[in-house]
C-alpha atoms as a PDB file:
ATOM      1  CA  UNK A   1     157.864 154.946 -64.743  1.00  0.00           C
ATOM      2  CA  UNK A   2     158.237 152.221 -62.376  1.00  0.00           C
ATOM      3  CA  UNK A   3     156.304 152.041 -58.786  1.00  0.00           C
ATOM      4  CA  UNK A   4     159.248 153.301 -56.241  1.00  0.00           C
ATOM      5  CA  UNK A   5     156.857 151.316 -53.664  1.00  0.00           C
ATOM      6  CA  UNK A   6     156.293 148.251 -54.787  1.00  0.00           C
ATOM      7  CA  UNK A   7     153.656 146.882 -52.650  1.00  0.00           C
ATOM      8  CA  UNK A   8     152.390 143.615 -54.176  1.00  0.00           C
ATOM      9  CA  UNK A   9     155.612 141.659 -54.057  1.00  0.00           C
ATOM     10  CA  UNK A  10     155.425 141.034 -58.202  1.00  0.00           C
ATOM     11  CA  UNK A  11     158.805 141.167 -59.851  1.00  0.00           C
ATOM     12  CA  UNK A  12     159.418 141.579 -63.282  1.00  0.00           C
ATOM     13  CA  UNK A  13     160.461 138.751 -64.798  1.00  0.00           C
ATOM     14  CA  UNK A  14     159.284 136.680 -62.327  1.00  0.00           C
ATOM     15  CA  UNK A  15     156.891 133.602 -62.981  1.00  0.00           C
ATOM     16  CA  UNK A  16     153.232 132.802 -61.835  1.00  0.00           C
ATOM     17  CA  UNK A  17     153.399 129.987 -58.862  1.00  0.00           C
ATOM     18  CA  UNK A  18     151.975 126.180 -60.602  1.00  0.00           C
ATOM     19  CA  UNK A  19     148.920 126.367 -58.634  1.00  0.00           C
ATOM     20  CA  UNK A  20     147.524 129.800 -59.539  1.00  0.00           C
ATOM     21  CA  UNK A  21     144.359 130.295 -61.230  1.00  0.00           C
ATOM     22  CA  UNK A  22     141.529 128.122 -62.428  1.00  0.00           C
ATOM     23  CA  UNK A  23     141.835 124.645 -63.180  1.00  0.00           C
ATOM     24  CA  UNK A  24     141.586 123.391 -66.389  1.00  0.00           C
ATOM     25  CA  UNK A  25     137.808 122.684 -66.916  1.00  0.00           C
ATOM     26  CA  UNK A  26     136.397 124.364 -63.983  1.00  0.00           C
ATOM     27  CA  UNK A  27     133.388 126.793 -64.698  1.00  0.00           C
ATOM     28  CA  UNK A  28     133.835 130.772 -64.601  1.00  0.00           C
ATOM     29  CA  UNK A  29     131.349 131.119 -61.511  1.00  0.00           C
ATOM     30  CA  UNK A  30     131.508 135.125 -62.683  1.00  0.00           C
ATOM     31  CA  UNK A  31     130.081 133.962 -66.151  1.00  0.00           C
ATOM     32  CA  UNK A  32     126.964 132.189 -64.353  1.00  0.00           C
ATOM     33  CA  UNK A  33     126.427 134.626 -61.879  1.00  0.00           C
ATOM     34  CA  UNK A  34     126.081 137.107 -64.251  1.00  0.00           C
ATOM     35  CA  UNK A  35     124.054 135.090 -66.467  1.00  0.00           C
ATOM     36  CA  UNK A  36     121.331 134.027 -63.664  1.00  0.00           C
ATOM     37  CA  UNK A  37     121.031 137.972 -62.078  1.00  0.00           C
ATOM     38  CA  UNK A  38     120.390 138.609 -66.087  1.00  0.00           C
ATOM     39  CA  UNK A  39     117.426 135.930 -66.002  1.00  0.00           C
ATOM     40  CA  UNK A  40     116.177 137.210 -62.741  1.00  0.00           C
ATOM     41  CA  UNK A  41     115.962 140.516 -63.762  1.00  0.00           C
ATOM     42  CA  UNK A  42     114.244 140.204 -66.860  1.00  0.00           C
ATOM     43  CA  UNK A  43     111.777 137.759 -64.472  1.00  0.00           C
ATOM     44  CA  UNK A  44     111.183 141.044 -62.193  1.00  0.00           C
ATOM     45  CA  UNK A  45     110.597 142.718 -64.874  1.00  0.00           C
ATOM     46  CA  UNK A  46     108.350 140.810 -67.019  1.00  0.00           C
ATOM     47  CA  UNK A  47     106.533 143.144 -69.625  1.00  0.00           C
ATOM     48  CA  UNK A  48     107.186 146.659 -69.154  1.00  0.00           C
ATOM     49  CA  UNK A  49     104.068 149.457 -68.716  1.00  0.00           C
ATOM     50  CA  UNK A  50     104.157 152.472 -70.278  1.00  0.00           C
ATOM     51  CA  UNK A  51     103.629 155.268 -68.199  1.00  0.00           C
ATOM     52  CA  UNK A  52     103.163 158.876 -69.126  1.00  0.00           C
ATOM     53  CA  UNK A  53     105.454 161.452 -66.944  1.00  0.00           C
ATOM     54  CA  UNK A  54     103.463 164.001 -65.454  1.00  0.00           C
ATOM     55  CA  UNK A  55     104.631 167.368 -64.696  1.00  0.00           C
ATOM     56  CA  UNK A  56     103.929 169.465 -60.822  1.00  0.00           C
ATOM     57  CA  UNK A  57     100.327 170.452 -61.839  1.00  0.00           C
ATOM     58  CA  UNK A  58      99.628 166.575 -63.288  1.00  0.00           C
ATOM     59  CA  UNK A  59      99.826 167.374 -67.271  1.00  0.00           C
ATOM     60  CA  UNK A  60     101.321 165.067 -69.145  1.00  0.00           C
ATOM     61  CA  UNK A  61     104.573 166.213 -70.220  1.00  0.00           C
ATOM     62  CA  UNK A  62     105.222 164.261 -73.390  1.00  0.00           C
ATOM     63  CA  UNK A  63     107.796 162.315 -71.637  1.00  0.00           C
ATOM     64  CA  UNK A  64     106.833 157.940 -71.309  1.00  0.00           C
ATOM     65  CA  UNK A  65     108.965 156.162 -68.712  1.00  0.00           C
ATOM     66  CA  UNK A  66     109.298 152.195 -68.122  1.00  0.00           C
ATOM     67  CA  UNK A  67     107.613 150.725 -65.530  1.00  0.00           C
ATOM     68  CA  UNK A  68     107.937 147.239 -64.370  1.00  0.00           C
ATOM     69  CA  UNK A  69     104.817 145.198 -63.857  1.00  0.00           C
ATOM     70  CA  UNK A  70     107.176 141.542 -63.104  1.00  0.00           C
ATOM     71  CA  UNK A  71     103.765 140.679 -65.822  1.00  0.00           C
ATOM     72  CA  UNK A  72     104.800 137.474 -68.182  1.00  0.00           C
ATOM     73  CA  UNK A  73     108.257 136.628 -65.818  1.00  0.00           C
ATOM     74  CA  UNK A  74     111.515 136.844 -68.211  1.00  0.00           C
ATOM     75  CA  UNK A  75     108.903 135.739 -71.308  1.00  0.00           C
ATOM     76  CA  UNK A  76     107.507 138.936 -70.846  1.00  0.00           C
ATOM     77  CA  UNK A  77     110.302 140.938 -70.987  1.00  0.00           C
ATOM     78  CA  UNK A  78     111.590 139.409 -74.455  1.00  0.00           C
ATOM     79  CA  UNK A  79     108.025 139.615 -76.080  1.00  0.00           C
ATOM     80  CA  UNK A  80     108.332 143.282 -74.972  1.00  0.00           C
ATOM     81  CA  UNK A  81     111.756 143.298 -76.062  1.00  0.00           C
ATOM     82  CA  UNK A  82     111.068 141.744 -79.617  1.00  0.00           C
ATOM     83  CA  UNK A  83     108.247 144.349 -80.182  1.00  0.00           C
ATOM     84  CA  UNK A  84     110.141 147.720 -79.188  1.00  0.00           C
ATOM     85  CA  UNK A  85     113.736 146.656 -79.518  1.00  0.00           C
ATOM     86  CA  UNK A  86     113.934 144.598 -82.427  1.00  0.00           C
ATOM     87  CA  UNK A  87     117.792 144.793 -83.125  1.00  0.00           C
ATOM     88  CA  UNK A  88     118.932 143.630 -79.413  1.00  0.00           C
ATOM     89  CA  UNK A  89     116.071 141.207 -79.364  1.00  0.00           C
ATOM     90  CA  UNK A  90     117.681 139.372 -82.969  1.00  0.00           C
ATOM     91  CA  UNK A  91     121.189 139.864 -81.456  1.00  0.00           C
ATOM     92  CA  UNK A  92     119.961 137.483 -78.761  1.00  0.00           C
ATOM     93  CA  UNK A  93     118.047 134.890 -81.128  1.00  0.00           C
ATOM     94  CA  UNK A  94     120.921 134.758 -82.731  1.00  0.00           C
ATOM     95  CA  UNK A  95     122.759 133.476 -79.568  1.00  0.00           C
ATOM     96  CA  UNK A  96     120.381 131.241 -78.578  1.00  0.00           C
ATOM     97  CA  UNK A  97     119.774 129.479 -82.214  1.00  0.00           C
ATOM     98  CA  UNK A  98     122.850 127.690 -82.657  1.00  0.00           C
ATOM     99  CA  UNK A  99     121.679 125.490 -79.259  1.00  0.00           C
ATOM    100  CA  UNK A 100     118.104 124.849 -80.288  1.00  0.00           C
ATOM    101  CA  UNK A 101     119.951 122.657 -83.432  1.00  0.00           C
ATOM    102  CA  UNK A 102     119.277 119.212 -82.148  1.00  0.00           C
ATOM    103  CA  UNK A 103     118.117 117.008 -84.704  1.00  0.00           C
ATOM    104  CA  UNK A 104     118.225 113.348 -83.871  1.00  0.00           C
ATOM    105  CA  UNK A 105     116.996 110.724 -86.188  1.00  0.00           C
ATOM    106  CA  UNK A 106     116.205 106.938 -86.011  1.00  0.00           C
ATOM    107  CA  UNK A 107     115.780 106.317 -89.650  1.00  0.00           C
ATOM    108  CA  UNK A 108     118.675 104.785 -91.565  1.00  0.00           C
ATOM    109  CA  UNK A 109     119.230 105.937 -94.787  1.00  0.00           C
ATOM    110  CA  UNK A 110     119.575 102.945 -97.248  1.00  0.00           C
ATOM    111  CA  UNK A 111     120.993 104.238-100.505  1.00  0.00           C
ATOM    112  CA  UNK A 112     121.057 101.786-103.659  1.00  0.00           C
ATOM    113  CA  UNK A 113     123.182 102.347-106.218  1.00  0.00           C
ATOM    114  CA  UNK A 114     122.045  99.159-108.781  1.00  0.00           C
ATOM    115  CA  UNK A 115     123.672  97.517-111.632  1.00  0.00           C
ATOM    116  CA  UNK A 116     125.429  99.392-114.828  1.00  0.00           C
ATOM    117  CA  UNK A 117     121.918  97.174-116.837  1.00  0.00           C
ATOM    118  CA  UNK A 118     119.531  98.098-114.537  1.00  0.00           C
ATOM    119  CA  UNK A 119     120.596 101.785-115.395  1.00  0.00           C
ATOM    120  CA  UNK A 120     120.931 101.385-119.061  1.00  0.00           C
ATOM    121  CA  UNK A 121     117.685  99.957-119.056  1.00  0.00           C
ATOM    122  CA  UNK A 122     116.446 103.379-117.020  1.00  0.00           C
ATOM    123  CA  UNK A 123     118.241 105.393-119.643  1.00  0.00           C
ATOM    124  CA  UNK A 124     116.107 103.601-122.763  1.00  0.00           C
ATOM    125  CA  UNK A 125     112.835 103.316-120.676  1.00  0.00           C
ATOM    126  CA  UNK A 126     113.151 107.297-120.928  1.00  0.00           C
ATOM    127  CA  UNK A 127     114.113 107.287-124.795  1.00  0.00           C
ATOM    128  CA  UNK A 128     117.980 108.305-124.037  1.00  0.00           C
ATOM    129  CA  UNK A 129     120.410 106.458-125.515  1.00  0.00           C
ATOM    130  CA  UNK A 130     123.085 104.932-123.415  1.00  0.00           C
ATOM    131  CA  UNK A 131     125.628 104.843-126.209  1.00  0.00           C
ATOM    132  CA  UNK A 132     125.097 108.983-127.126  1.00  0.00           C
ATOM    133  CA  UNK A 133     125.975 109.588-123.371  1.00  0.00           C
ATOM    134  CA  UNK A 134     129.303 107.762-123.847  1.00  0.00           C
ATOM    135  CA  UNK A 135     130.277 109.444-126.535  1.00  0.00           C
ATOM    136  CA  UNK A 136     129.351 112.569-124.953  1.00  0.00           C
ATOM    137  CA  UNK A 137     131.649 111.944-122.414  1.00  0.00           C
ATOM    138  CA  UNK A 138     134.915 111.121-124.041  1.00  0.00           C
ATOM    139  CA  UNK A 139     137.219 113.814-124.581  1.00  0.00           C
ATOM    140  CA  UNK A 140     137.128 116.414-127.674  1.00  0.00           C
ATOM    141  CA  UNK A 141     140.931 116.272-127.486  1.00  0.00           C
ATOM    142  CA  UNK A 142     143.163 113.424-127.641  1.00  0.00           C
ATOM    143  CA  UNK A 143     146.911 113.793-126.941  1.00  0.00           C
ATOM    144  CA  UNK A 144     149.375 111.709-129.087  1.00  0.00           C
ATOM    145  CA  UNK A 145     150.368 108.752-127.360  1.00  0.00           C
ATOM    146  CA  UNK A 146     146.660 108.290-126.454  1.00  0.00           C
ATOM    147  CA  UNK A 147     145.744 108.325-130.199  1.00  0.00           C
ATOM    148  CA  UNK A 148     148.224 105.559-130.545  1.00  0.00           C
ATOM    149  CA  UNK A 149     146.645 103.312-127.855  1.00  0.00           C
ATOM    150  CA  UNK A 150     142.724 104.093-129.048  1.00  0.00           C
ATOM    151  CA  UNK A 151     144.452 102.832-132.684  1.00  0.00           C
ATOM    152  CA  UNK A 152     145.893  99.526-131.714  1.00  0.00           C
END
């Protein structure tokens, strides 16, 4: 059912104004924000402590809370995180990975190929003969008209 109150001033039908949303290109600020309170959380709360929850009269009660100790920064955190949580910590490695791929190289990669002699020669140097491999690779089958050329 429609809104008998329409408010907002949207039609249907009607189309968004040029100059409405993000630019092409421009960072999502939400995306970063989020991102750095993430990292400054984990920071805080560097390697957890295990503490034991006591009960009114101070026995233990079987029950182990979290504790932040801000101990190690955000490296803390994921070495705690690796250790007790091993699923969300290879869900994140697995995130990260894909950036950590930078391989740069100097070295130029000279391949040579040689001459058809200087590979025969190879092929008798090892005791194979060159003219058993070309027989080997012609076909089993020949079709007519090639039996006619391979005759004249």
């Amino acid at each position: 059912m429609a809104n008998p109150h329409p408010s907002n001033g949207f039609k249907k039908g009607r189309k968004k104004p040029a100059n409405s949303g993000r630019k092409a290109g421009t960072l999502n600020h939400n995306t970063q924000d989020l991102k750095d309170a993430l990292l400054n959380a984990a920071d805080a709360l560097g390697y957890p402590k295990e503490v034991v929850v006591l009960d009114k009269q101070g026995k233990p009660t079987g029950e182990i809370k979290l504790k932040k100790t801000g101990k190690g920064g955000t490296q803390g955190f994921l070495e705690w995180l690796g250790l007790n949580r091993p699923v969300a910590f290879a869900s994140l490695l697995g995130r990260v990975f894909p950036y950590q791929v930078n391989v740069k190289t100097d070295t130029k990669v000279t391949v040579n190929y040689g001459t058809i002699e200087e590979k025969r020669a190879a092929l008798i140097e090892r005791g194979i003969d060159p003219e058993a491999l070309e027989r080997a690779m012609q076909p089993k089958f020949l079709i007519e008209h090639q039996k006619e050329q391979a005759a004249e």
